[in-house]
PDB file of N, CA and C in Angstrom:
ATOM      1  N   UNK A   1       0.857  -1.173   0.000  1.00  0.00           N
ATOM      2  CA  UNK A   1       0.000   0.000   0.000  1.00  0.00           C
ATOM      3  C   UNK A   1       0.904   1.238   0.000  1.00  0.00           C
ATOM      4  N   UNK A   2       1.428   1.703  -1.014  1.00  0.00           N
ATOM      5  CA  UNK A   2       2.835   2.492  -1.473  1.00  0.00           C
ATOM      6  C   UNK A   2       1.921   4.208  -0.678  1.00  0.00           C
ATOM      7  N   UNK A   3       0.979   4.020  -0.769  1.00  0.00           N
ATOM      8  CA  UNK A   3       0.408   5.366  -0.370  1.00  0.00           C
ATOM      9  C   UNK A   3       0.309   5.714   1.327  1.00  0.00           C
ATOM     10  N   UNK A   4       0.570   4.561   2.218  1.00  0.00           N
ATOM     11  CA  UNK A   4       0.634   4.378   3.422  1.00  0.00           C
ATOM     12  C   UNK A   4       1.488   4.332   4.499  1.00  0.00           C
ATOM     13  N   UNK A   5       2.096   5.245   4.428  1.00  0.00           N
ATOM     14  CA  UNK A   5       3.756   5.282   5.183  1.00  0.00           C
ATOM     15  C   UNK A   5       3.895   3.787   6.015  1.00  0.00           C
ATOM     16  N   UNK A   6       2.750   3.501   6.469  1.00  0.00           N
ATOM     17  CA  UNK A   6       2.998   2.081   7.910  1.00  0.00           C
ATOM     18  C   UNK A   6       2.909   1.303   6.599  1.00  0.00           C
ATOM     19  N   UNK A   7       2.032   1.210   5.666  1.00  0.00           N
ATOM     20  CA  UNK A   7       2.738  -0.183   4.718  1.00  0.00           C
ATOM     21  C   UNK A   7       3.852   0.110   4.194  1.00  0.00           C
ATOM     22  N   UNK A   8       4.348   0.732   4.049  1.00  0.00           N
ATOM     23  CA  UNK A   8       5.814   0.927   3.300  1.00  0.00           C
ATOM     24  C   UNK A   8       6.985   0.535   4.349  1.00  0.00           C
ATOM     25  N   UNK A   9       6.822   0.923   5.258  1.00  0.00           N
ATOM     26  CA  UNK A   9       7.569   0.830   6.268  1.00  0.00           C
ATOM     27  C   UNK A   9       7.472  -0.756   6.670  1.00  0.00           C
ATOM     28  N   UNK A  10       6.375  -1.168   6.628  1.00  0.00           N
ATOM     29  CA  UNK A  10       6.824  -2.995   6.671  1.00  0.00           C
ATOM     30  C   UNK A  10       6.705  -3.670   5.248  1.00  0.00           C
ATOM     31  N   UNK A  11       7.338  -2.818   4.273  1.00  0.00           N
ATOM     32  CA  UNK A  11       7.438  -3.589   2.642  1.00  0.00           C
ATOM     33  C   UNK A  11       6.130  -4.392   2.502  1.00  0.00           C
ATOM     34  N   UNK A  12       5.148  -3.767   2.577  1.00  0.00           N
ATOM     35  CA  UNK A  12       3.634  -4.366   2.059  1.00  0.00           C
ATOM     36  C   UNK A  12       3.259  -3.634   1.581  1.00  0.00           C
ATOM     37  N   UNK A  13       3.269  -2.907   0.317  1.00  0.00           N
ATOM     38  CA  UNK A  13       2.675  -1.930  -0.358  1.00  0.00           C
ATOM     39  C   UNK A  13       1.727  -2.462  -1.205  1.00  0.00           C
ATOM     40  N   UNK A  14       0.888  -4.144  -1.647  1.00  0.00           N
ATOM     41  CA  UNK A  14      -0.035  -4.373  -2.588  1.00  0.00           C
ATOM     42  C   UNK A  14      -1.023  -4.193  -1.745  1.00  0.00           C
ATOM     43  N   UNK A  15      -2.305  -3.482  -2.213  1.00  0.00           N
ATOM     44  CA  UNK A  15      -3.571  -3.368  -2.053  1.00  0.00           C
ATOM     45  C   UNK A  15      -4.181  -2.355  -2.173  1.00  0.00           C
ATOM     46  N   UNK A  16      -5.306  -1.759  -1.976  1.00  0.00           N
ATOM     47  CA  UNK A  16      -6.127  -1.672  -2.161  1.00  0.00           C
ATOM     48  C   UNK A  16      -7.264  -0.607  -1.409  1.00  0.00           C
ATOM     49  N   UNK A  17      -8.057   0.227  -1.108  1.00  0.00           N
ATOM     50  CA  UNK A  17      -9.036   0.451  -0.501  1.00  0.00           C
ATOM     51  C   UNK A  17     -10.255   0.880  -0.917  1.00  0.00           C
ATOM     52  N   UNK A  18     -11.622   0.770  -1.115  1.00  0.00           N
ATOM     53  CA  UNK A  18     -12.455   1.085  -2.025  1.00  0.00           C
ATOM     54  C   UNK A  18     -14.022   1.937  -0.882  1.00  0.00           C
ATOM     55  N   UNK A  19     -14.104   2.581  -1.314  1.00  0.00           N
ATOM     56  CA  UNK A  19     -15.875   2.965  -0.019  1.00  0.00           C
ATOM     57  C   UNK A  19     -16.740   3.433  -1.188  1.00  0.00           C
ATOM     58  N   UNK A  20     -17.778   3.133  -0.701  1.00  0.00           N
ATOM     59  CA  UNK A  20     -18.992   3.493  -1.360  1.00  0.00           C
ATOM     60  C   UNK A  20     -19.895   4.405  -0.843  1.00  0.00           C
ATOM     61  N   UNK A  21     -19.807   5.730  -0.958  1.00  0.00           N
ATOM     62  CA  UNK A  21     -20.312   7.178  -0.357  1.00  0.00           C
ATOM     63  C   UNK A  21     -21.550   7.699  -0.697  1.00  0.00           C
ATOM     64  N   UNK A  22     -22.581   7.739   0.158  1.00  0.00           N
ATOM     65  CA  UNK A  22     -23.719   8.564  -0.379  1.00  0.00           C
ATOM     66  C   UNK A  22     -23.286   9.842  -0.737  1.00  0.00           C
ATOM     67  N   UNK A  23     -24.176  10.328  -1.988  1.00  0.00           N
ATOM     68  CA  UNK A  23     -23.985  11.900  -2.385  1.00  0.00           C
ATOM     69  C   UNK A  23     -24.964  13.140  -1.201  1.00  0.00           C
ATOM     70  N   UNK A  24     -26.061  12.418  -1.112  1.00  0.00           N
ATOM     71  CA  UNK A  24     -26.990  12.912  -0.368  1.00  0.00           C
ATOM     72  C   UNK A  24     -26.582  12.765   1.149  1.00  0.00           C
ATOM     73  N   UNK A  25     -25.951  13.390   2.011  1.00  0.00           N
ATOM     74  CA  UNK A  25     -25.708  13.030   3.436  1.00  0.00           C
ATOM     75  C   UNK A  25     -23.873  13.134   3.648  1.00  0.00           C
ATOM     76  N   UNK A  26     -23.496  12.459   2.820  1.00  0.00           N
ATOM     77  CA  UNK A  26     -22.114  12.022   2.348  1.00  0.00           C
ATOM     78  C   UNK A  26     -21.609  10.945   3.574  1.00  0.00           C
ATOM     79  N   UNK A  27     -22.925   9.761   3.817  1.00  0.00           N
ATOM     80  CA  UNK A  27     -22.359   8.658   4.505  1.00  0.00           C
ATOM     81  C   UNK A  27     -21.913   7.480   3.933  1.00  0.00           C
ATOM     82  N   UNK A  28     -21.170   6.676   4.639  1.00  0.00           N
ATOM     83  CA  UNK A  28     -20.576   5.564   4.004  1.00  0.00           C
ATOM     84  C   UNK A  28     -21.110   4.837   4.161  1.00  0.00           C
ATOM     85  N   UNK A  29     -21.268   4.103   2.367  1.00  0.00           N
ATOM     86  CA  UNK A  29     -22.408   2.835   2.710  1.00  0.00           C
ATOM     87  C   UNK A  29     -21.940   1.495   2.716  1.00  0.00           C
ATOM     88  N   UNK A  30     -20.078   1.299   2.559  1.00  0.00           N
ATOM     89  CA  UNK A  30     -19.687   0.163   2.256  1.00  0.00           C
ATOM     90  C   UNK A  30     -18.417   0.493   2.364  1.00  0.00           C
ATOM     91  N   UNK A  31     -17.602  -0.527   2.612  1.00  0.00           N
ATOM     92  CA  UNK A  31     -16.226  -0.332   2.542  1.00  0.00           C
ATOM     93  C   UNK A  31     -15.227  -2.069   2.303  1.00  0.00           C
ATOM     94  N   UNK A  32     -14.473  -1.702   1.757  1.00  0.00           N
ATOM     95  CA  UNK A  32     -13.414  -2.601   1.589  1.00  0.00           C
ATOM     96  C   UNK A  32     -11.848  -2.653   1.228  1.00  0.00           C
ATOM     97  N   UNK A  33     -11.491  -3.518   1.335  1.00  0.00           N
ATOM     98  CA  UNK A  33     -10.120  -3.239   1.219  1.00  0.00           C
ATOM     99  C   UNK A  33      -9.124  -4.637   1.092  1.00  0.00           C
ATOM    100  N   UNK A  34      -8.276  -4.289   0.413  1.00  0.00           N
ATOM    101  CA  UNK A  34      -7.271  -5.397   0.014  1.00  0.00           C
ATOM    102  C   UNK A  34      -5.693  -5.604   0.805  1.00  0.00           C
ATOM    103  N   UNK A  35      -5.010  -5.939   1.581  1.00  0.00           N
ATOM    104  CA  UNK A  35      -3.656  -5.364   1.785  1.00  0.00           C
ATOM    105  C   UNK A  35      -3.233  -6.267   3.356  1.00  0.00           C
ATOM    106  N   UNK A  36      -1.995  -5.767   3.634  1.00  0.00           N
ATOM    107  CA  UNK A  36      -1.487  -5.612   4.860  1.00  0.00           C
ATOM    108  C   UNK A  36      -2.586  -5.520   6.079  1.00  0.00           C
ATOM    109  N   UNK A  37      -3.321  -6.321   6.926  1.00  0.00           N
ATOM    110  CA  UNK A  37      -3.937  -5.814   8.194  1.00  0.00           C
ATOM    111  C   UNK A  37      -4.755  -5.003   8.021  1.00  0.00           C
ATOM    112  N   UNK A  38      -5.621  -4.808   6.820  1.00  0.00           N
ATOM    113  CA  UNK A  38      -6.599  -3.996   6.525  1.00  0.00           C
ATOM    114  C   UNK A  38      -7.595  -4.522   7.595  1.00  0.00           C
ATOM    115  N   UNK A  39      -7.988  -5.401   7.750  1.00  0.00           N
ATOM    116  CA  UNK A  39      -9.061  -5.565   9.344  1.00  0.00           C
ATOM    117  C   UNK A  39      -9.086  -4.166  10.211  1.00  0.00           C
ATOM    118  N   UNK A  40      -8.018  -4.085  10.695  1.00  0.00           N
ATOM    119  CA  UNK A  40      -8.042  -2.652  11.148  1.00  0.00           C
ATOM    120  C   UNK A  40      -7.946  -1.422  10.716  1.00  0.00           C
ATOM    121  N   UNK A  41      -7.978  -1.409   9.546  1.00  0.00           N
ATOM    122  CA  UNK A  41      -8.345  -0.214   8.604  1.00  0.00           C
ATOM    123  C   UNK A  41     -10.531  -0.141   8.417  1.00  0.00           C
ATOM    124  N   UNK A  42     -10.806  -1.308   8.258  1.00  0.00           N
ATOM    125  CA  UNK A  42     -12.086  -1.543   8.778  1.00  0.00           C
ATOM    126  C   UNK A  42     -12.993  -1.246   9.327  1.00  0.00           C
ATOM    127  N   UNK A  43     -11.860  -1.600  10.807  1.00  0.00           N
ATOM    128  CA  UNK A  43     -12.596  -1.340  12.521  1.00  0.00           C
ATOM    129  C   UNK A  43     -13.039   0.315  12.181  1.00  0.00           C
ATOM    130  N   UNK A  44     -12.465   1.293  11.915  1.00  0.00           N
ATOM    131  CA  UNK A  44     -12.154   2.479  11.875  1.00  0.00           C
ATOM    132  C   UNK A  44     -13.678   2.859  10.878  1.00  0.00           C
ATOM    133  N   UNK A  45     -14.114   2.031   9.882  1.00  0.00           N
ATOM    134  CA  UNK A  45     -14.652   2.766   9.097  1.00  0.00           C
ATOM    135  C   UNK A  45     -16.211   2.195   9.584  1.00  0.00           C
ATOM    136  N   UNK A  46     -16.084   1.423  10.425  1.00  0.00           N
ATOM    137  CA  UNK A  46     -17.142   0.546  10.979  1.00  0.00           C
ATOM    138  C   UNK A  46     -17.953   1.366  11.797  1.00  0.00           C
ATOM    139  N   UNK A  47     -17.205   1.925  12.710  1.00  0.00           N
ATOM    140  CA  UNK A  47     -17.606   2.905  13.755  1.00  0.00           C
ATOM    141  C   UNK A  47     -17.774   4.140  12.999  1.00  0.00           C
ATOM    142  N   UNK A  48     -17.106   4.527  11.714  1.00  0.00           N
ATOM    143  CA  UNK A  48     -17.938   5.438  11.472  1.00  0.00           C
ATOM    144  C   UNK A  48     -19.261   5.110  10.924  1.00  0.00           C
ATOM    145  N   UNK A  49     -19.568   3.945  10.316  1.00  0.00           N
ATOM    146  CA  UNK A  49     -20.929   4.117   9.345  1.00  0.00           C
ATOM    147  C   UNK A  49     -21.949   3.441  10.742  1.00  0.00           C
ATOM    148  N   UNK A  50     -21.521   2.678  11.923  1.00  0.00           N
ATOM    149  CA  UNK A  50     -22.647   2.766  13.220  1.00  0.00           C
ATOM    150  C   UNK A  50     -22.764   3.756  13.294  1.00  0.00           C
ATOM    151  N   UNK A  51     -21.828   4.906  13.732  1.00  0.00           N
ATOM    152  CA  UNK A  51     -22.470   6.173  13.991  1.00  0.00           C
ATOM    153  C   UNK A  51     -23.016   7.423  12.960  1.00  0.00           C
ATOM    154  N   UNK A  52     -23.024   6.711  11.604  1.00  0.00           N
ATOM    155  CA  UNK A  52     -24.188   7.334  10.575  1.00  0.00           C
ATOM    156  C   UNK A  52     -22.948   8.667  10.600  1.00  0.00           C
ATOM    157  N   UNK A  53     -22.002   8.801  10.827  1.00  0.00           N
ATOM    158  CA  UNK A  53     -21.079   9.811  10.110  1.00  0.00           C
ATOM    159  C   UNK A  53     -20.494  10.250   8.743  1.00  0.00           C
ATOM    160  N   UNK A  54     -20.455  11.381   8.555  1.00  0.00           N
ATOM    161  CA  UNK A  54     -20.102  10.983   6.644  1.00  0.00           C
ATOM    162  C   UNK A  54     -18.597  11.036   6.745  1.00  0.00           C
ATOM    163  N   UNK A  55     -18.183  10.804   5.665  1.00  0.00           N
ATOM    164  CA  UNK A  55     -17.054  10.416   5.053  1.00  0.00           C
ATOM    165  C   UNK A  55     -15.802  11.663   5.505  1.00  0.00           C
ATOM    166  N   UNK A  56     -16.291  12.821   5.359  1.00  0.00           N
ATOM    167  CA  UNK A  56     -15.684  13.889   5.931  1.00  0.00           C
ATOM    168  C   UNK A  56     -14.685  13.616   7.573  1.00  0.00           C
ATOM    169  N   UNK A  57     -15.618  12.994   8.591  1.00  0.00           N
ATOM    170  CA  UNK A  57     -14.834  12.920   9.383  1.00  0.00           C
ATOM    171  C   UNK A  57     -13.926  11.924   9.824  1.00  0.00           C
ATOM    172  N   UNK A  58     -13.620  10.963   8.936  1.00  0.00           N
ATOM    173  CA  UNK A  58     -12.457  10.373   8.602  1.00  0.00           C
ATOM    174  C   UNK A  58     -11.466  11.004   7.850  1.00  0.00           C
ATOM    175  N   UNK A  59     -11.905  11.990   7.066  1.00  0.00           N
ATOM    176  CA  UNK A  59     -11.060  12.442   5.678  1.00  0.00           C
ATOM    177  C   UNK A  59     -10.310  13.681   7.139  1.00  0.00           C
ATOM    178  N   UNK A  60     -11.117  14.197   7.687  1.00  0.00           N
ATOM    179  CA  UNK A  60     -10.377  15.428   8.663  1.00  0.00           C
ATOM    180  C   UNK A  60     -10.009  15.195   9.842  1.00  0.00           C
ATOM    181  N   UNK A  61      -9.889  13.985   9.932  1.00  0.00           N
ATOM    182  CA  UNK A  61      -9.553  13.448  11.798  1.00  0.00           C
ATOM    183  C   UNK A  61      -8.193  13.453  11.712  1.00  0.00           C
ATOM    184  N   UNK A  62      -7.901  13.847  12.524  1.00  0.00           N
ATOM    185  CA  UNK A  62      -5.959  13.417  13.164  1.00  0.00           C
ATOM    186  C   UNK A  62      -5.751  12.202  13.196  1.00  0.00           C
ATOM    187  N   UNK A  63      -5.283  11.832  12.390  1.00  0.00           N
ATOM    188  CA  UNK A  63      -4.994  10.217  12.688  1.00  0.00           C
ATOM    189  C   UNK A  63      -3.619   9.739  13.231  1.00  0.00           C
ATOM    190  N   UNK A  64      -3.503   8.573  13.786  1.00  0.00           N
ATOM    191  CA  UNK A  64      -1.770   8.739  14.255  1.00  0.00           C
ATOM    192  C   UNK A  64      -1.111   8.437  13.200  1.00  0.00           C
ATOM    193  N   UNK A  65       0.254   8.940  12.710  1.00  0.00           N
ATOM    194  CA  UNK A  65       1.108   8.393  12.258  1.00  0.00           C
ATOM    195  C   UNK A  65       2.671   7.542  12.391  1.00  0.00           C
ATOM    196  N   UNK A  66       2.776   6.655  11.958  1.00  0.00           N
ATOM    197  CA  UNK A  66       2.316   6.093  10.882  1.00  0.00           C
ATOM    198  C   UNK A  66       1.559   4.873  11.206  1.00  0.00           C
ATOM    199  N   UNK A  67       0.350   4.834  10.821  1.00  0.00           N
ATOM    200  CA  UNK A  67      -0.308   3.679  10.807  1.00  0.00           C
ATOM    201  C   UNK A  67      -1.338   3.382   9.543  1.00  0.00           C
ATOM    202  N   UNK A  68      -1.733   2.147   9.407  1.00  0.00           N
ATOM    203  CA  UNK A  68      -2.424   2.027   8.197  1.00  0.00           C
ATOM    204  C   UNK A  68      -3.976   2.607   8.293  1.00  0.00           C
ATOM    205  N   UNK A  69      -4.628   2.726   9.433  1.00  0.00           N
ATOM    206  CA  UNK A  69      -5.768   3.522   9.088  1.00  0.00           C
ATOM    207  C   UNK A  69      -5.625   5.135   8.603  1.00  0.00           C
ATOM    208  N   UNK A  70      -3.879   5.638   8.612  1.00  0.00           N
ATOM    209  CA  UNK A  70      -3.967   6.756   7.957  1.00  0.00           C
ATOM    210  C   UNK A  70      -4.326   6.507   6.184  1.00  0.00           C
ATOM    211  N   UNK A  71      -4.835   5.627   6.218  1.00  0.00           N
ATOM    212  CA  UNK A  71      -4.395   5.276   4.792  1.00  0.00           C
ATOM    213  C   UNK A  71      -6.026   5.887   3.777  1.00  0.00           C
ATOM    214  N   UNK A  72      -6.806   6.342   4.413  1.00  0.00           N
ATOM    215  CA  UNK A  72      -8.542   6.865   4.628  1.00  0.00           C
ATOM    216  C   UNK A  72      -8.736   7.829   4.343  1.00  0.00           C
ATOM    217  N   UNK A  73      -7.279   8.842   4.935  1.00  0.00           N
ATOM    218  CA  UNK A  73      -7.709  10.444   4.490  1.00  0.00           C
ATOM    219  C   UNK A  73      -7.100  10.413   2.855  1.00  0.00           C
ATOM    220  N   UNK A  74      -6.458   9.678   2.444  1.00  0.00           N
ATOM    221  CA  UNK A  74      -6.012   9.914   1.095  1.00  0.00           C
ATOM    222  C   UNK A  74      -7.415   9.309   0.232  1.00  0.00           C
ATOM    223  N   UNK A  75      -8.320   8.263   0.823  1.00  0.00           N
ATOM    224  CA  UNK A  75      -9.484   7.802   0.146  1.00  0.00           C
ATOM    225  C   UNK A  75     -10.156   8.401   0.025  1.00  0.00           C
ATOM    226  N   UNK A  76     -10.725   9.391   0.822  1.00  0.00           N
ATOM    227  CA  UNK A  76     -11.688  10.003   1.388  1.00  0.00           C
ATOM    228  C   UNK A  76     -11.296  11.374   0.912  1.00  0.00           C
ATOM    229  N   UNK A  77     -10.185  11.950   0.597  1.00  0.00           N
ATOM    230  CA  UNK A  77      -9.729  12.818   0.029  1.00  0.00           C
ATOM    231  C   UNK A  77     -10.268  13.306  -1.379  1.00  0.00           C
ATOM    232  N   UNK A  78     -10.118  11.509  -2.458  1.00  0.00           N
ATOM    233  CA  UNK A  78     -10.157  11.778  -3.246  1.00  0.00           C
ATOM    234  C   UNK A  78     -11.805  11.882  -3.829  1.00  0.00           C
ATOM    235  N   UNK A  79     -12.542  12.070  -3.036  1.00  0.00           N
ATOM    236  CA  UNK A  79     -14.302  12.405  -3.442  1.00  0.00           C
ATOM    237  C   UNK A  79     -14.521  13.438  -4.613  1.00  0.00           C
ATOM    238  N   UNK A  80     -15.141  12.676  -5.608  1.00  0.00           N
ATOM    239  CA  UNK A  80     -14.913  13.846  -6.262  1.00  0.00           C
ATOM    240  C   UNK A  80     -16.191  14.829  -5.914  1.00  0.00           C
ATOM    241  N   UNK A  81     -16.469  15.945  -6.876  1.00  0.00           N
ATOM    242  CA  UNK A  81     -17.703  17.209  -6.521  1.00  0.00           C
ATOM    243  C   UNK A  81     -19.125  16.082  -7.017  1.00  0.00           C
ATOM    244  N   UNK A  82     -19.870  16.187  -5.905  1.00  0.00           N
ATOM    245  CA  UNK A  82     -21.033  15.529  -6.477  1.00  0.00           C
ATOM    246  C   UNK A  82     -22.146  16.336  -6.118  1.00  0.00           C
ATOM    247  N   UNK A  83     -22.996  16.179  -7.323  1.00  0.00           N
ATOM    248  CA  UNK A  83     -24.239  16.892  -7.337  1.00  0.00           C
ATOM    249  C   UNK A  83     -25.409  15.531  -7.820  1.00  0.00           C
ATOM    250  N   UNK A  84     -26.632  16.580  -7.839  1.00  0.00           N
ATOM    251  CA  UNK A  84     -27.671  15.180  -7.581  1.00  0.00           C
ATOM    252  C   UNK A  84     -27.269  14.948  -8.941  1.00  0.00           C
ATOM    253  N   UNK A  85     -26.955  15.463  -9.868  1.00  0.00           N
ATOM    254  CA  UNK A  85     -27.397  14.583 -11.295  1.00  0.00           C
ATOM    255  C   UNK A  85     -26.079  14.042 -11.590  1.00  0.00           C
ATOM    256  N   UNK A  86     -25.770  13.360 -10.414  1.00  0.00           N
ATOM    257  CA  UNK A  86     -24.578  12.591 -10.509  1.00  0.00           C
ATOM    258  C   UNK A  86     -24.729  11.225 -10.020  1.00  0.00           C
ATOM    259  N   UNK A  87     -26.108  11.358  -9.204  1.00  0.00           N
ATOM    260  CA  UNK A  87     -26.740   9.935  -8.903  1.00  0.00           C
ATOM    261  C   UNK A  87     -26.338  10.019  -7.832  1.00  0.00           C
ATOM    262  N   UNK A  88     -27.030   8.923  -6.714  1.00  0.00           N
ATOM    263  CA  UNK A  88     -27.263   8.891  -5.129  1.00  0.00           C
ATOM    264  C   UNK A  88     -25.902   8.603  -4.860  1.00  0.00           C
ATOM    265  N   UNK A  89     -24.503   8.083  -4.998  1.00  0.00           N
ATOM    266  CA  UNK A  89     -23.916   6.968  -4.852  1.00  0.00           C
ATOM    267  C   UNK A  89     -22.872   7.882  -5.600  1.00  0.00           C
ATOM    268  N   UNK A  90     -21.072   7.360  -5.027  1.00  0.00           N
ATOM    269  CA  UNK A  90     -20.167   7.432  -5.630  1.00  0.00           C
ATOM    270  C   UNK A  90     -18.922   6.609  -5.403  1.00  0.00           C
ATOM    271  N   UNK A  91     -18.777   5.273  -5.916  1.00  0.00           N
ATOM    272  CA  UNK A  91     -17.524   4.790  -5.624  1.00  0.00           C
ATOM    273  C   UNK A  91     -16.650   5.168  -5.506  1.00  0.00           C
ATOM    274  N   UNK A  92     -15.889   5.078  -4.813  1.00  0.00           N
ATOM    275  CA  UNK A  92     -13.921   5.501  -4.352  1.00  0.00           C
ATOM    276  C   UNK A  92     -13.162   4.415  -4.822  1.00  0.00           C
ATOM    277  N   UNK A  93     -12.426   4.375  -5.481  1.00  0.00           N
ATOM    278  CA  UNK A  93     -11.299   3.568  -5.509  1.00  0.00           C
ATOM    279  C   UNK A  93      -9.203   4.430  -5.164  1.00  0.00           C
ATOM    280  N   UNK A  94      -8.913   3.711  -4.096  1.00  0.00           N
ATOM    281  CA  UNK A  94      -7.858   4.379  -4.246  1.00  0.00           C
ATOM    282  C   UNK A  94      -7.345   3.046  -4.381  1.00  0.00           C
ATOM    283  N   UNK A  95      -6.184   3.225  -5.760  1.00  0.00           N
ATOM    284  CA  UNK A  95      -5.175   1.955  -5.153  1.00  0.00           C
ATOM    285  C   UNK A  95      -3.971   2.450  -4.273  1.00  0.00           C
ATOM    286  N   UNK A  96      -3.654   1.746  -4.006  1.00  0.00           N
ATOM    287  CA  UNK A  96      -2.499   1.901  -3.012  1.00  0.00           C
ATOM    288  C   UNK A  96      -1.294   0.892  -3.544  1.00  0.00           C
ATOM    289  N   UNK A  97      -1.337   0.529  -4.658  1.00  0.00           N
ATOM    290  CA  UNK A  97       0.090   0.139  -5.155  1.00  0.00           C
ATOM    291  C   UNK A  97      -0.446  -0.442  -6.487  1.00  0.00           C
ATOM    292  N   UNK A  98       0.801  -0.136  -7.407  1.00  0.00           N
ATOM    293  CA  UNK A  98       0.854  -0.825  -8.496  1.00  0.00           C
ATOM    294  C   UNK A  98       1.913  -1.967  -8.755  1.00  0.00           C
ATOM    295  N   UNK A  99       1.502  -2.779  -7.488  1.00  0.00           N
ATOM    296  CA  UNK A  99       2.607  -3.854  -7.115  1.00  0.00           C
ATOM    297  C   UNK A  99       1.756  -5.677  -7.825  1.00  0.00           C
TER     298      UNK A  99
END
C-alpha cells in the first residue's frame, strides 16, 4: 500500500481500498479493502458508518502516524464534486500500489 507510510515501512505496499459514499448526506455505505492488516483499517470505518457519520470525518480526523488507518484520508480525500445529477452513490477507488 505504497500510499501508506505504515505499509511501506513494513514492505507491504499491494492493495487496495475502495468505499462506497452517499452523495446525499455524504455517509458511508460500504467499505473494503485489500492489503497488509486492513481488518483494522475496517474497525475504523465501521464505527464510522454505526455512527451514521459521513465520510468527511475520517477524511479530517488526526490520525496517528504512521499507521495504516492513515491510509482513509487519502481515500476520502479523493471524493470527487457531487451533485444530484450525478446519482445517489459514488464509488472511491484508491489503489495503493501498483505492485
Amino acid at each position: 500500500m505504497a500510499a501508506v507510510m505504515r505499509a511501506t515501512t513494513m514492505s507491504e505496499t499491494r492493495g487496495f481500498l475502495k468505499a462506497l459514499v452517499e452523495t446525499d448526506g455524504d455517509r458511508i455505505l460500504g467499505f473494503t479493502g485489500f492489503g497488509v492488516d486492513v481488518g483494522e483499517v475496517l474497525s475504523s470505518v465501521q464505527i464510522a458508518m454505526a455512527a451514521g457519520l459521513p465520510y468527511t470525518a475520517l477524511r479530517d480526523a488526526m490520525l496517528t502516524h504512521p499507521t495504516l488507518v492513515e491510509g482513509l484520508i487519502p481515500l476520502f480525500s479523493s471524493v470527487p464534486s457531487m451533485s444530484k445529477a450525478d446519482g445517489d452513490r459514488a464509488v472511491l477507488n484508491h489503489p495503493i500500489s501498483a505492485n
